[in-house]
C-alpha atoms as a PDB file:
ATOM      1  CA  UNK A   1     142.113  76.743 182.229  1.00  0.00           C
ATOM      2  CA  UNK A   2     139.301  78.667 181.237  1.00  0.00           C
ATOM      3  CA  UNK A   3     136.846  80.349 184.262  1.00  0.00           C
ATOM      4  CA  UNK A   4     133.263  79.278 184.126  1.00  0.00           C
ATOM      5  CA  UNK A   5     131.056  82.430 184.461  1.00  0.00           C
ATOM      6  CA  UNK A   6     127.719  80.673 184.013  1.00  0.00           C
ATOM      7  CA  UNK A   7     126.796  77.161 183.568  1.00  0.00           C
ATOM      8  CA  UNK A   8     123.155  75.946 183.555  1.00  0.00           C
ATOM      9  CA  UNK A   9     123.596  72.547 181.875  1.00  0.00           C
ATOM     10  CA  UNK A  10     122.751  73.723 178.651  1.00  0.00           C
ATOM     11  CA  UNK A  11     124.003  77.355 178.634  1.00  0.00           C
ATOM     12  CA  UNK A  12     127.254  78.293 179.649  1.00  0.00           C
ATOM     13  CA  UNK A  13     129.882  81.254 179.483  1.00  0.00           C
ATOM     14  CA  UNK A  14     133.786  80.566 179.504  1.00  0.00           C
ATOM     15  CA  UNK A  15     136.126  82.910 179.736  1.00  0.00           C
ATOM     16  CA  UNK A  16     140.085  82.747 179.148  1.00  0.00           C
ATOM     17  CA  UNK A  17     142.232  85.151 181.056  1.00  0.00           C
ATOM     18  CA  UNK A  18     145.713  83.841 180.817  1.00  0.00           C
ATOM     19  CA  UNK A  19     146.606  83.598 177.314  1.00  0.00           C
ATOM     20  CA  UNK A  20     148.285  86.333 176.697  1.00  0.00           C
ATOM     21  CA  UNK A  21     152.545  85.329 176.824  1.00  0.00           C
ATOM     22  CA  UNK A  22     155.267  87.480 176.535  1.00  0.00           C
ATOM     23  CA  UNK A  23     155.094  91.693 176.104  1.00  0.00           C
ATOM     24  CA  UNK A  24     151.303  91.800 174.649  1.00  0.00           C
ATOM     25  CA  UNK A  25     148.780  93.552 176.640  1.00  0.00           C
ATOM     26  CA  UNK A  26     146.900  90.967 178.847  1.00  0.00           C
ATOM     27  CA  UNK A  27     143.122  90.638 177.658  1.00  0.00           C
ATOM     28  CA  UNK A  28     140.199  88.406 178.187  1.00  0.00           C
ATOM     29  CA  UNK A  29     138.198  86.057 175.664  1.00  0.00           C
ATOM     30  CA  UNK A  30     134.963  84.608 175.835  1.00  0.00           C
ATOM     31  CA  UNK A  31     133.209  81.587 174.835  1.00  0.00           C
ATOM     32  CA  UNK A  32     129.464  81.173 174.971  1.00  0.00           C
ATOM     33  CA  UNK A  33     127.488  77.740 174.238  1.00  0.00           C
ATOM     34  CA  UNK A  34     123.684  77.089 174.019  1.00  0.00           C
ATOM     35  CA  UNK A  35     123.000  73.692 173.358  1.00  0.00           C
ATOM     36  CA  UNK A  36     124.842  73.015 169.584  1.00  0.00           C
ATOM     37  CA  UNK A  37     125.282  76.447 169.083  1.00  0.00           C
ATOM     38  CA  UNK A  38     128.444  78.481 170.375  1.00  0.00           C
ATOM     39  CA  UNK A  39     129.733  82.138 169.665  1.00  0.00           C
ATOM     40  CA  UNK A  40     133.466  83.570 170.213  1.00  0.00           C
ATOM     41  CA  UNK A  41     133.720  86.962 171.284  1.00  0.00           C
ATOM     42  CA  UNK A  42     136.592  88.974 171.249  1.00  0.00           C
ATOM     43  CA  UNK A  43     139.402  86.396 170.205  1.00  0.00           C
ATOM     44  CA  UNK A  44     142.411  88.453 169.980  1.00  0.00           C
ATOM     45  CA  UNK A  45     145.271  88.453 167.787  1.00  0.00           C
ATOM     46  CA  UNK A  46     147.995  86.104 166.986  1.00  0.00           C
ATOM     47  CA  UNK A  47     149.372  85.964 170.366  1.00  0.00           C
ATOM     48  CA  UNK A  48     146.284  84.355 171.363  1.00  0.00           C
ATOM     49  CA  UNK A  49     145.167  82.123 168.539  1.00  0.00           C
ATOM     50  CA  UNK A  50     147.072  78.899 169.102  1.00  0.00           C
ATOM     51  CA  UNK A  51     146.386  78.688 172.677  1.00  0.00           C
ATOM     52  CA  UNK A  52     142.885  79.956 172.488  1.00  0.00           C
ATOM     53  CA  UNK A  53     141.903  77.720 169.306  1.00  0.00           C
ATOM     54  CA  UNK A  54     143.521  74.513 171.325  1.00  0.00           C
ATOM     55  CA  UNK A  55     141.184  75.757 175.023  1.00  0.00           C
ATOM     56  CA  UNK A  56     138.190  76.006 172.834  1.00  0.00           C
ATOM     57  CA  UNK A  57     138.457  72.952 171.245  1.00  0.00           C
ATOM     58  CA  UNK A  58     138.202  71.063 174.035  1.00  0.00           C
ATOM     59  CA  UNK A  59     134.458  72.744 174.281  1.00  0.00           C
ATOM     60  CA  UNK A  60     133.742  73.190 171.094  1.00  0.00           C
ATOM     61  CA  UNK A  61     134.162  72.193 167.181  1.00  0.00           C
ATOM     62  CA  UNK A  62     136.545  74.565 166.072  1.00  0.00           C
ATOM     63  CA  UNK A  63     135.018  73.857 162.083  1.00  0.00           C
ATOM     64  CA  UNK A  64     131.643  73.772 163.406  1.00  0.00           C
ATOM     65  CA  UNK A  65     132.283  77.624 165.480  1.00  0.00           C
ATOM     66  CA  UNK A  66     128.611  79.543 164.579  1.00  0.00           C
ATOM     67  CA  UNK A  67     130.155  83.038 165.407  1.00  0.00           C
ATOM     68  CA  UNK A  68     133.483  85.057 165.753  1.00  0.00           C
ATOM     69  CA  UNK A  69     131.797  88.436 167.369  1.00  0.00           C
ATOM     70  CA  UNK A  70     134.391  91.539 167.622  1.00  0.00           C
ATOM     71  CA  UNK A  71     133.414  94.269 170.018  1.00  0.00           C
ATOM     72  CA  UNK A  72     135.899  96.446 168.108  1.00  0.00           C
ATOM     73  CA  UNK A  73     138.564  96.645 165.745  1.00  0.00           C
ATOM     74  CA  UNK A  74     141.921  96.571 167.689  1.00  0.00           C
ATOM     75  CA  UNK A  75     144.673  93.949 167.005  1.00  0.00           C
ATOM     76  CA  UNK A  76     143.909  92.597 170.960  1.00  0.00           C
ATOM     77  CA  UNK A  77     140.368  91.979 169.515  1.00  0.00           C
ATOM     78  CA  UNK A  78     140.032  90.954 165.817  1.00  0.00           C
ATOM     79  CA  UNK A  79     143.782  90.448 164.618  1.00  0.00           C
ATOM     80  CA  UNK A  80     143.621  86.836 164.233  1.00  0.00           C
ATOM     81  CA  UNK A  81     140.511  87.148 161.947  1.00  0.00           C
ATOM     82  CA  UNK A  82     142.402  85.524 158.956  1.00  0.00           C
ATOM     83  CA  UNK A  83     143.900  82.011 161.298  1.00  0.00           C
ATOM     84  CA  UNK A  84     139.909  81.818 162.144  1.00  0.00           C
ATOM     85  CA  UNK A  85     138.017  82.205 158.949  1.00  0.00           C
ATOM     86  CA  UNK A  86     140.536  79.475 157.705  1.00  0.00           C
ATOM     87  CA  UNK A  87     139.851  77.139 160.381  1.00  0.00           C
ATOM     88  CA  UNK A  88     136.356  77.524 161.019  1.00  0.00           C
ATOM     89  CA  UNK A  89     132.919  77.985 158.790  1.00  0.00           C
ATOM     90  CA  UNK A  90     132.181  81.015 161.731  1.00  0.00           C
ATOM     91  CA  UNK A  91     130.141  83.974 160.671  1.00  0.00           C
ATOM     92  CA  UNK A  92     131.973  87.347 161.832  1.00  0.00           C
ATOM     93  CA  UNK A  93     130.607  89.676 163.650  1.00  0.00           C
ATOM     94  CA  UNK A  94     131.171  93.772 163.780  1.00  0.00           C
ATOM     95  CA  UNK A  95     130.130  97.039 163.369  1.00  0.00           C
ATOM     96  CA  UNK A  96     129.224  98.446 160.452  1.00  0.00           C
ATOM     97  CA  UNK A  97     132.059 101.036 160.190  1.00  0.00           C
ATOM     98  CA  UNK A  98     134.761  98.446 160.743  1.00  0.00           C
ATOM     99  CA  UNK A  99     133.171  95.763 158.473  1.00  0.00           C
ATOM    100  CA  UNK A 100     135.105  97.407 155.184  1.00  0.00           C
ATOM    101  CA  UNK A 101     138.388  97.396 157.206  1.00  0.00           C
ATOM    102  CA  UNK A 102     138.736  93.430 157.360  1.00  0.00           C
ATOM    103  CA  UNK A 103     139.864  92.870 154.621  1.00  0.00           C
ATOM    104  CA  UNK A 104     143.074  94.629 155.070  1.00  0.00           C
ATOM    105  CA  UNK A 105     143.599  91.587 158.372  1.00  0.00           C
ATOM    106  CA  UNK A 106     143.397  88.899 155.379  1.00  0.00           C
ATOM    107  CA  UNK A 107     145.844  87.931 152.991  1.00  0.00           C
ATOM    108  CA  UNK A 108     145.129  88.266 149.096  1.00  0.00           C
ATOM    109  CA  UNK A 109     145.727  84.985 148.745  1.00  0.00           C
ATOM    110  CA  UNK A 110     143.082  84.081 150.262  1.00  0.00           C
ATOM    111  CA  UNK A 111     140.474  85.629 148.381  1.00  0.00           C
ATOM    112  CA  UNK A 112     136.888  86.913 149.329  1.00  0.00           C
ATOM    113  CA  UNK A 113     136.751  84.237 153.025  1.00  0.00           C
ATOM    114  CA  UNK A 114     134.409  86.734 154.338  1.00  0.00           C
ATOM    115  CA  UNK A 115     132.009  87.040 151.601  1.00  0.00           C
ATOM    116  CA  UNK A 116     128.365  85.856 153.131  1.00  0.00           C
ATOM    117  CA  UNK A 117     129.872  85.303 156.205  1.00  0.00           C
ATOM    118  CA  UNK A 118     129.683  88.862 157.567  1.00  0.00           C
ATOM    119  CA  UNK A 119     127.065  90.508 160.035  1.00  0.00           C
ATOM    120  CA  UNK A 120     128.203  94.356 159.661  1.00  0.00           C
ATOM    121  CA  UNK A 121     125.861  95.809 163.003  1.00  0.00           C
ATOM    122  CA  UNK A 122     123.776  98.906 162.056  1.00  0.00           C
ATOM    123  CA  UNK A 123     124.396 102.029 164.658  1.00  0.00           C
ATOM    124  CA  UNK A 124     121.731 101.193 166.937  1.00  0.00           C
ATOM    125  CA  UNK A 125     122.934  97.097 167.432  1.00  0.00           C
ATOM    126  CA  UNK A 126     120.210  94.201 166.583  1.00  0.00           C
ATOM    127  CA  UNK A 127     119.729  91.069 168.273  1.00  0.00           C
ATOM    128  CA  UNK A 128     122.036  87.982 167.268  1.00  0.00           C
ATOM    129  CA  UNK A 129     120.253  84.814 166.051  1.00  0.00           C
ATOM    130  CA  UNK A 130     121.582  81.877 168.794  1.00  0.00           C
ATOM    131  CA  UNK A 131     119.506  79.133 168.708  1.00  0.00           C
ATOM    132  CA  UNK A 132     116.647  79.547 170.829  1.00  0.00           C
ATOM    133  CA  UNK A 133     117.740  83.128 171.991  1.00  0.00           C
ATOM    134  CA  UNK A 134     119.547  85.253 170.893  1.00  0.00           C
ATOM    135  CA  UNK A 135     122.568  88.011 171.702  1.00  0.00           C
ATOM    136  CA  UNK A 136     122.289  91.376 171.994  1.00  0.00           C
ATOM    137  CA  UNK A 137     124.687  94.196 170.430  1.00  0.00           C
ATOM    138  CA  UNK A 138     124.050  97.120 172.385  1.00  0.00           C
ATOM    139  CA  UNK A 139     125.446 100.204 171.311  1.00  0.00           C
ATOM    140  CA  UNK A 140     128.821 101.596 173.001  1.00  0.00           C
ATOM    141  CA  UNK A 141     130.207 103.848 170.610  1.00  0.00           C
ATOM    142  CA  UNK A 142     133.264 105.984 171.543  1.00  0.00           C
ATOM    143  CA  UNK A 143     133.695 103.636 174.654  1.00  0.00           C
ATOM    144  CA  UNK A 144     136.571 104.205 173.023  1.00  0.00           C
ATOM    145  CA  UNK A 145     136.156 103.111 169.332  1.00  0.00           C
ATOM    146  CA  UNK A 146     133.811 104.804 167.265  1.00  0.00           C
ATOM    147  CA  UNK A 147     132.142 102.027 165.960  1.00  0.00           C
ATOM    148  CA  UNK A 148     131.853  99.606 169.557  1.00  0.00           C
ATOM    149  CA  UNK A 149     129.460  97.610 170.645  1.00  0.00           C
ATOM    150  CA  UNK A 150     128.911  95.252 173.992  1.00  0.00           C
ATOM    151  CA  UNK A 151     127.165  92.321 173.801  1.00  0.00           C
ATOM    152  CA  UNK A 152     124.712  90.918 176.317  1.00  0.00           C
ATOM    153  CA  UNK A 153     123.510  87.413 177.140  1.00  0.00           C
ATOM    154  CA  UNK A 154     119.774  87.349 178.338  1.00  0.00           C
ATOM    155  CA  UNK A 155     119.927  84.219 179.480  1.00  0.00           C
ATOM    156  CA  UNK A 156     123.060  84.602 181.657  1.00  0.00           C
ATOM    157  CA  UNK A 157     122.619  87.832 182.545  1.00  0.00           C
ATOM    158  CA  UNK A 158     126.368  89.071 181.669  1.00  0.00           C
ATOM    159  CA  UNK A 159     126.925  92.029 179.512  1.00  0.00           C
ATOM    160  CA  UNK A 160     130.237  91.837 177.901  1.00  0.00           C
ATOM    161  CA  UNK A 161     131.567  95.043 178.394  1.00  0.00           C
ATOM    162  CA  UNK A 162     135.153  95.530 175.961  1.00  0.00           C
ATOM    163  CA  UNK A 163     137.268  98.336 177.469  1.00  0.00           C
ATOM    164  CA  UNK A 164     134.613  99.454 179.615  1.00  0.00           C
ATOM    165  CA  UNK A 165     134.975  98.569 182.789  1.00  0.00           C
ATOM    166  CA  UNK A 166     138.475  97.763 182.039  1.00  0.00           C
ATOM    167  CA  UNK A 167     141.550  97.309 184.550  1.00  0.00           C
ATOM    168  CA  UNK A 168     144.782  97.101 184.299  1.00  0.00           C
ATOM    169  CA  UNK A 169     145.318  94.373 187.713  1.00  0.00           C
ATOM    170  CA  UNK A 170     148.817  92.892 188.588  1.00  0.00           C
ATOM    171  CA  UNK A 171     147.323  89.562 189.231  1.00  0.00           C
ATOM    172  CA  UNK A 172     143.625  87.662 189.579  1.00  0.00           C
ATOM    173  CA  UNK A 173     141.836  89.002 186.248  1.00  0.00           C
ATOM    174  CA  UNK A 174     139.528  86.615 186.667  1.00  0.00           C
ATOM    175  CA  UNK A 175     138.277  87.504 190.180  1.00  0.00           C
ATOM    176  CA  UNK A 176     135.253  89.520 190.281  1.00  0.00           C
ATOM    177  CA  UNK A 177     135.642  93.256 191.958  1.00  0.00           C
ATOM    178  CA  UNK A 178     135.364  92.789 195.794  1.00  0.00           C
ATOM    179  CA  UNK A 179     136.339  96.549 196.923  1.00  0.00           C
ATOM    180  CA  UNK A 180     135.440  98.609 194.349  1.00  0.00           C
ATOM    181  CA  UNK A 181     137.346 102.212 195.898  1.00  0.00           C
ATOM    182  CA  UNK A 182     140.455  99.487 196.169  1.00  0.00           C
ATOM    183  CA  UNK A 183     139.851  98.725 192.585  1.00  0.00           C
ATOM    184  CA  UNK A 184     139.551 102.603 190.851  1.00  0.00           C
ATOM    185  CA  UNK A 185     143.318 103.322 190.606  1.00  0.00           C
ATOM    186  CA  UNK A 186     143.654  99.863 188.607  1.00  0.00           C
ATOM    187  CA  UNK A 187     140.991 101.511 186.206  1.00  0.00           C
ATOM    188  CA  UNK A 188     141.278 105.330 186.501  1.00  0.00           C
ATOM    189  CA  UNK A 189     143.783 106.013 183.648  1.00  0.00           C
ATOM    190  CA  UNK A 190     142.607 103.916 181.047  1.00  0.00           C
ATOM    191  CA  UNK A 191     139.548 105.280 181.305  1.00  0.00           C
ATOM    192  CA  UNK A 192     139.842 108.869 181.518  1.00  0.00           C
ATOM    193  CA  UNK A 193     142.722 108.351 178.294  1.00  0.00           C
ATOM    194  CA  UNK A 194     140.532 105.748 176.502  1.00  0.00           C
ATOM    195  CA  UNK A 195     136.707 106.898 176.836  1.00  0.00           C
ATOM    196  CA  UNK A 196     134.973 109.458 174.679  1.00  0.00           C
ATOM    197  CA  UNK A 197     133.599 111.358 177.427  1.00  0.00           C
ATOM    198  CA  UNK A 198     131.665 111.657 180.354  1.00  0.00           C
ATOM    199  CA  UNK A 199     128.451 112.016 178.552  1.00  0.00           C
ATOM    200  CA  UNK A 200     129.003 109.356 176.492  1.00  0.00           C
ATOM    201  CA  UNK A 201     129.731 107.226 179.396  1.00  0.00           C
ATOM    202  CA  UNK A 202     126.576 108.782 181.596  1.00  0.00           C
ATOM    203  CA  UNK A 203     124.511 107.748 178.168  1.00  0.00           C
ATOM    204  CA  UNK A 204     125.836 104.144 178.334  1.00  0.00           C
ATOM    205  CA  UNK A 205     125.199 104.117 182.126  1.00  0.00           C
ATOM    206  CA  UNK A 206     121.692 105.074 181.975  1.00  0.00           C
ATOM    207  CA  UNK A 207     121.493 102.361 179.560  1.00  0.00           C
ATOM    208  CA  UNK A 208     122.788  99.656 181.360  1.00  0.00           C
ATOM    209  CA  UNK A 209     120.458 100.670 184.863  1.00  0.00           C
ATOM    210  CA  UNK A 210     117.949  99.908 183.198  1.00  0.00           C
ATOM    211  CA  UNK A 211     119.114  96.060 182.046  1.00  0.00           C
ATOM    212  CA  UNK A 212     118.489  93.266 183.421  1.00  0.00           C
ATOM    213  CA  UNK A 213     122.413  92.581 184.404  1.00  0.00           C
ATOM    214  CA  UNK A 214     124.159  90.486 186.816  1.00  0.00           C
ATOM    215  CA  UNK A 215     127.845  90.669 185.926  1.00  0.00           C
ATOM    216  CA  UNK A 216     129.294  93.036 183.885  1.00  0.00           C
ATOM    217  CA  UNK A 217     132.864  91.226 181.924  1.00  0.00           C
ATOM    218  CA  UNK A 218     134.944  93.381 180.378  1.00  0.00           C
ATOM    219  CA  UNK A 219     138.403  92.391 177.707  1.00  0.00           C
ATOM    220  CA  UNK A 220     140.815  93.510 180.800  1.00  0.00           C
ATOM    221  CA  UNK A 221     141.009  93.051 183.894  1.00  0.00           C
ATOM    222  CA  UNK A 222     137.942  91.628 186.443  1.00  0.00           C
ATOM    223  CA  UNK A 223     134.385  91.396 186.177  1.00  0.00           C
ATOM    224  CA  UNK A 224     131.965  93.284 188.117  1.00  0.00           C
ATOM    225  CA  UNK A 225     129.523  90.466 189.715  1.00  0.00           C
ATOM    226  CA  UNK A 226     126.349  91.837 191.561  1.00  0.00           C
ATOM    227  CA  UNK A 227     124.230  94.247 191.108  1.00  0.00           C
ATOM    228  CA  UNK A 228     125.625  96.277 193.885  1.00  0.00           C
ATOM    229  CA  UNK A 229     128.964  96.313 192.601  1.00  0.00           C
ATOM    230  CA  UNK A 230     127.468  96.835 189.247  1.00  0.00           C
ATOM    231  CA  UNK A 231     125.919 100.283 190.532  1.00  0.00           C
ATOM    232  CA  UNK A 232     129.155 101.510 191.939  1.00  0.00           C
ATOM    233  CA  UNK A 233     130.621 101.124 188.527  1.00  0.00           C
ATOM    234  CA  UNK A 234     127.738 102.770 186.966  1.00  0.00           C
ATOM    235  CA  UNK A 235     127.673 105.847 189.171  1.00  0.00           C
ATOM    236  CA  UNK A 236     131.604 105.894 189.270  1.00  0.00           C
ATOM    237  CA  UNK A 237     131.486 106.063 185.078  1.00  0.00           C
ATOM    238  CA  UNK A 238     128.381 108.100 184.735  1.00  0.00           C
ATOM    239  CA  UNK A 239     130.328 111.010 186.678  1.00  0.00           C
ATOM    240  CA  UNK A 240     133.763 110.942 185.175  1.00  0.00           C
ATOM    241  CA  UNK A 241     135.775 113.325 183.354  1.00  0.00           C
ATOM    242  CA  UNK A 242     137.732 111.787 181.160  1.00  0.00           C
ATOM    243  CA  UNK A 243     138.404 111.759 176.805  1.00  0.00           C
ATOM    244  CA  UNK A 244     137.981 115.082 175.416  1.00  0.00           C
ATOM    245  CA  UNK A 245     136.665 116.544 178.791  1.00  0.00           C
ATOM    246  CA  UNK A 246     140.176 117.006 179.597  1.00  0.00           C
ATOM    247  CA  UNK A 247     141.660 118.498 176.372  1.00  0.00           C
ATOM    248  CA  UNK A 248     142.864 122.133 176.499  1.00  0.00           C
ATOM    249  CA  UNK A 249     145.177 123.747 174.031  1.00  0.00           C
ATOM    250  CA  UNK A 250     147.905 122.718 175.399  1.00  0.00           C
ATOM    251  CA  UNK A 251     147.399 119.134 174.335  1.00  0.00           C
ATOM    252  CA  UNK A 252     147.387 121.099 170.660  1.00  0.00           C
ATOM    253  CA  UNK A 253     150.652 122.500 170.133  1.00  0.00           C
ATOM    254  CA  UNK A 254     152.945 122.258 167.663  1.00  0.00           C
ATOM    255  CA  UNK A 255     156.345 120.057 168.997  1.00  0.00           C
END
């Protein structure tokens, strides 16, 4: 069952937590309607399709989909590209410097599916056409990939966050963050392995202060609903070592 992060009546935000079986890496994925319009965001891969595809079509049209938007490029995000261009007339969504690598997800036999149907995001993000609003990519590169982007809904309020924000939780991903020094060790590791470093973080955080954000949602793990529990994450990020900040030589030397 999917969690309802925002509902207005005409606007709402789903998000699936759960579908993940067997070994894979547990990760979230979102669904956001407005009206006829409706936009996928980081669908997975294969161990996610049939059971995601079958959720969302109890919401949506799966032929009728408007967008499949990818945050990144890993298999946990875009790896089921090729079951969703087949089923669905969706336009994809991605950065620029991953836009070229697609192709390789697709069989030949399929041909050019992308074709038209691409949005390859410049460096510095755009706004997303989406019916009578739109949604933003805002730039998160090296948090971890080097082409990543987040993508915000003004009219929720919720910035989708990818791996930022990320926690690795033995149970209740989809409860927001109620202690957030309870809630660091889940989220410690994987980000001082996964993020660029700290002043790419501190440049993201200074970015995000100055939104207009209610709940951040990353791919793993909880949300971070409030804007006090927002700032704790902010000022926790902003300050940490992690990514190359912690290389030395010795993590360069020959086995």
């Amino acid at each position: 069952m999917p969690i309802e992060l925002y509902n207005d009546g005409n606007h709402s935000c789903l998000a699936f937590t759960d579908l993940v079986k067997g070994e894979g890496v547990q990760s979230n994925q979102f669904l956001i309607i407005h009206g006829e319009h409706d936009a996928l965001i980081d669908p997975g891969g294969d161990l996610t399709f049939t059971a995601l595809s079958h959720e969302i079509s109890k919401h949506v049209s799966l032929r009728d989909l408007e967008y499949i938007i990818a945050s990144h490029q890993d298999p946990d995000i875009i790896a089921s590209i090729s079951s969703w261009i087949q089923r669905s007339n969706a336009t994809v969504v991605c950065s620029k410097l991953w836009a070229r690598f697609l192709p390789h997800l697709i069989p030949g036999y399929l041909g050019d599916r992308l074709g038209e149907r691409l949005i390859a995001l410049p460096d510095g993000g755009q706004d997303i056409p989406f019916g009578d609003t739109v949604i933003k990519a805002i730039p998160a590169h090296f948090l971890h990939s080097v082409g990543n982007f987040h993508f915000y809904d003004p009219v929720s309020k919720i910035l989708f966050s990818g791996d930022m924000g990320a926690s690795m939780v033995p149970e209740g991903p989809d409860q927001p963050v109620e202690d957030f020094e309870k809630h660091v060790p889940y989220m410690v590791a994987f980000h001082k392995r996964y993020m660029g470093s700290k002043k790419v973080c501190r440049l993201w955080a200074d970015m995000v202060w100055d939104m207009d954000v209610e709940m951040i949602v990353p791919q793993h793990g909880r949300p971070f609903k409030g804007r006090e529990m927002i700032n704790q994450f902010l000022g926790w990020i902003g300050h940490l070592d992690c990514g190359i900040d912690l290389l030395t030589q010795e993590n360069f030397r020959v086995p």
